[in-house]
Protein backbone atom coordinates (compact mmCIF):
# COMPACT_ATOMS: atom_id res chain seq x y z
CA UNK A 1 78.26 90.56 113.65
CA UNK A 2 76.43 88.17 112.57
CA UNK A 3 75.99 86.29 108.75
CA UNK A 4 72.91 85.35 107.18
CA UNK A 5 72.21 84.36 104.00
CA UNK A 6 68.96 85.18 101.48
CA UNK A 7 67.28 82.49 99.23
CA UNK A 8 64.57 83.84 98.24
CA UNK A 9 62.68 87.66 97.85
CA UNK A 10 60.69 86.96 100.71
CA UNK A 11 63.04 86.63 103.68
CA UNK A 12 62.75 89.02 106.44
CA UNK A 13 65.73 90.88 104.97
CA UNK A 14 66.06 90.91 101.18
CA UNK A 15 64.10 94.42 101.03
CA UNK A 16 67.08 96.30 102.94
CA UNK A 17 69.93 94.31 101.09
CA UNK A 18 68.13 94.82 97.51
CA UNK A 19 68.35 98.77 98.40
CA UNK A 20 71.66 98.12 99.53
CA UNK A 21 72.72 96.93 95.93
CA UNK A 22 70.95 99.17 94.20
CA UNK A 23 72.19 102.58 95.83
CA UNK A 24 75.86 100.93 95.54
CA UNK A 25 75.92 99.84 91.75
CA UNK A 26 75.83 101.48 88.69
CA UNK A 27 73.14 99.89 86.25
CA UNK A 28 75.92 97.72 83.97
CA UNK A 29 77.42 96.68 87.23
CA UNK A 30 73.45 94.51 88.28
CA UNK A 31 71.17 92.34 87.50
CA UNK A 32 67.54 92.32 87.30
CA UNK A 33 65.20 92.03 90.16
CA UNK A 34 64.49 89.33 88.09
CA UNK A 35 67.46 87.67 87.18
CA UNK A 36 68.53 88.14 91.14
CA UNK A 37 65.23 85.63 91.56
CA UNK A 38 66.97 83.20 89.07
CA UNK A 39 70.32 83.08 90.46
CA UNK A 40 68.94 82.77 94.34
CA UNK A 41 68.39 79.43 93.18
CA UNK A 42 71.24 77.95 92.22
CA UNK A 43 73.38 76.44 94.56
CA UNK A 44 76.85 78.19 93.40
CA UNK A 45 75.36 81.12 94.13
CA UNK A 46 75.29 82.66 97.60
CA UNK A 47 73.44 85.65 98.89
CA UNK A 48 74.75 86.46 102.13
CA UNK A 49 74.28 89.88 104.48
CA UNK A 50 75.91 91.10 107.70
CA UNK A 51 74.28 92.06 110.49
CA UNK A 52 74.91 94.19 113.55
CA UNK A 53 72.24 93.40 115.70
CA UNK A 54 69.43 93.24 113.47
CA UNK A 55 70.43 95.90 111.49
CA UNK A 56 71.75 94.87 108.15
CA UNK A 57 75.00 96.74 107.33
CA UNK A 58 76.53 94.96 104.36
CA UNK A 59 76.05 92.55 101.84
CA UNK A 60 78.38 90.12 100.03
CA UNK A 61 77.04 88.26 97.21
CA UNK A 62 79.06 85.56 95.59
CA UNK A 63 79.59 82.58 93.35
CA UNK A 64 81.64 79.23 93.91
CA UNK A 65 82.92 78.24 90.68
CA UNK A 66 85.68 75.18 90.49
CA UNK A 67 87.58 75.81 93.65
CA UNK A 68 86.99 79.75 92.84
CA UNK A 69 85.07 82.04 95.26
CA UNK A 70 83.89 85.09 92.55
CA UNK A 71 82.90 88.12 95.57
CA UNK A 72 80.97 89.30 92.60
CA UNK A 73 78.86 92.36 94.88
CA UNK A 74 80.27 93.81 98.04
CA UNK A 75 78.58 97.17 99.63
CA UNK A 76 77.93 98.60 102.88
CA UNK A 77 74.45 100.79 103.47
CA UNK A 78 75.64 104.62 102.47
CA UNK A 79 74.20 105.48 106.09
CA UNK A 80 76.93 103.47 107.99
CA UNK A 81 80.48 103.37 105.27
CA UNK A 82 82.83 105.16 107.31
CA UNK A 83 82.33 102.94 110.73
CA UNK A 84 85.09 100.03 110.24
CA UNK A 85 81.56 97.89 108.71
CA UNK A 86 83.64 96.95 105.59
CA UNK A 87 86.70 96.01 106.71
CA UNK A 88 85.29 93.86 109.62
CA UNK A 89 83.06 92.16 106.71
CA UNK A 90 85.52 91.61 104.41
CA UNK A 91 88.18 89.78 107.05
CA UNK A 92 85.33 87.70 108.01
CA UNK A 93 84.55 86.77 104.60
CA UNK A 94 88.26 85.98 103.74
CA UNK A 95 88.53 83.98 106.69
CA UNK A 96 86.19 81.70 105.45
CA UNK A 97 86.41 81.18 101.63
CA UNK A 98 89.33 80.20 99.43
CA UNK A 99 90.89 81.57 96.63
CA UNK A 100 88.74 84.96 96.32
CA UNK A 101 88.38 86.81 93.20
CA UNK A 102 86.94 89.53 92.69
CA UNK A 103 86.36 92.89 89.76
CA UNK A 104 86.50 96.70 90.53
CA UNK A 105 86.53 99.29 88.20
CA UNK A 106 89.31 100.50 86.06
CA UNK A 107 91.45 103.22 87.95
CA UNK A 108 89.82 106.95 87.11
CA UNK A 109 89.26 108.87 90.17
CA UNK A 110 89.62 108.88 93.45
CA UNK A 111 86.72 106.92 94.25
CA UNK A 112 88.29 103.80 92.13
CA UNK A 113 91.90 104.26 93.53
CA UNK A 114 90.36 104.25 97.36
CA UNK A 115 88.43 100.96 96.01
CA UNK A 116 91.81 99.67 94.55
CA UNK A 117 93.75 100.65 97.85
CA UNK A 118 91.34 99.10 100.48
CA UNK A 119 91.22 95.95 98.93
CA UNK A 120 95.28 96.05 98.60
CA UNK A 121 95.13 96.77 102.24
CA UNK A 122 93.43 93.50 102.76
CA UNK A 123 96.15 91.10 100.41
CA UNK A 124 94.40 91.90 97.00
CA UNK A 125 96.80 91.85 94.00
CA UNK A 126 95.82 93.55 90.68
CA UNK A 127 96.31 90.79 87.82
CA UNK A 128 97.40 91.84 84.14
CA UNK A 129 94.81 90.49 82.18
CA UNK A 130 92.45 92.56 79.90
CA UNK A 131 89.32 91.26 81.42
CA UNK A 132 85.76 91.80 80.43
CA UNK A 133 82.66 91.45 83.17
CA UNK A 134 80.14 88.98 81.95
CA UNK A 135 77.31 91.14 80.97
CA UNK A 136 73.95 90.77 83.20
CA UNK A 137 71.97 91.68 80.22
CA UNK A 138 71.83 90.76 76.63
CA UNK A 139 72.02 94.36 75.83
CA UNK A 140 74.52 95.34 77.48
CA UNK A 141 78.25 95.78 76.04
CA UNK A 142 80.98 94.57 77.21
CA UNK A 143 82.50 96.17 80.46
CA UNK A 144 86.14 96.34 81.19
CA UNK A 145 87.29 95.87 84.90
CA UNK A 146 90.53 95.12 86.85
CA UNK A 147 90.25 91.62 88.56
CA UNK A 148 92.11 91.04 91.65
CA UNK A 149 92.98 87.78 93.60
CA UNK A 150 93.42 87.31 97.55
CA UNK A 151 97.27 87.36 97.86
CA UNK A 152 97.93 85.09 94.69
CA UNK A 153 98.01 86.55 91.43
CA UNK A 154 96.43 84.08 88.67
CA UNK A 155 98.77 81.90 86.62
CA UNK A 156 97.46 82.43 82.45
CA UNK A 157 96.09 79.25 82.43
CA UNK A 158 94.23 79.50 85.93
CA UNK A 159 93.01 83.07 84.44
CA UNK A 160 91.99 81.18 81.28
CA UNK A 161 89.88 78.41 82.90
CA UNK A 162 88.42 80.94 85.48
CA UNK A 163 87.04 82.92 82.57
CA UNK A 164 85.37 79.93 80.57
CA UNK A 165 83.72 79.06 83.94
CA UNK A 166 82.39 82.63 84.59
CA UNK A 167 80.98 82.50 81.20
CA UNK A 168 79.34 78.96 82.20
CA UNK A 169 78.31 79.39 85.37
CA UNK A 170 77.23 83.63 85.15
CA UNK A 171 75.06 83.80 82.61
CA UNK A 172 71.43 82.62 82.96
């Protein structure tokens, strides 16, 4: 597979990863066409898709924030889950990024507890924290999720300091 990363709306790719994200998130869970233009260019801020040959089969959008790598959207096309794309993605991605954090819905169905499993299957730990998803839109109220952590859960203080940079670094 290979990785390639978007910076702006026009590259050869952003059409299929932008239908990507929207088929895979609920409304509360985006942002804006808009505020996706914003965020392309800042440099914390990655964009990056997976390809299998030149067809794009998942994307993994994320944020580096103070030694923290937020996964803040991963999704694989609806046409090809089922096919391994997911968990070949997601060992690449920990394979090269540290300390990975990342927010899936509370546990309500089986949808979520598959979510919650997979990710377990990978080294994901659930932390305890109440934890609120930065809203994308002014709006928009605030959103309780589970955060988990690649293999570490966070100390209160590293969960603390995470947050305030979130807050910082998330909202445009």
């Amino acid at each position: 597979m290979q990785l390639i990363y978007l910076n702006e709306t026009k590259d050869n790719y952003f059409d299929k990863a932008w239908e990507i994200y929207l088929n895979s998130f609920p409304k509360e869970e985006r942002r804006t066409l808009e505020e996706h233009k914003k965020i392309l260019r800042n440099n914390a801020y990655k964009a990056s898709c997976y390809l299998d040959g030149n067809k794009l089969v998942a994307i993994v959008f994320y944020w580096n924030i103070k030694g923290y790598t937020f996964l803040e959207h991963f999704a694989v096309d609806n046409q090809l889950r089922g096919k391994s794309y997911g968990s070949k993605v997601l060992n690449e991605f920990i394979k090269t990024n540290d300390n990975i954090v990342l927010e899936i819905e509370p546990i309500k169905d089986e949808t979520s507890q598959r979510r919650l499993k997979f990710y377990e299957r990978f080294g994901f730990v659930l932390n305890e924290y109440t934890h609120y998803q930065i809203p994308f839109r002014k709006e928009d109220e605030k959103l309780e999720l589970l955060l988990m952590t690649y293999q570490n859960r966070l100390k209160e203080e590293e969960y603390k300091f995470l947050y305030e940079q979130m807050q910082k670094t998330l909202i445009f």
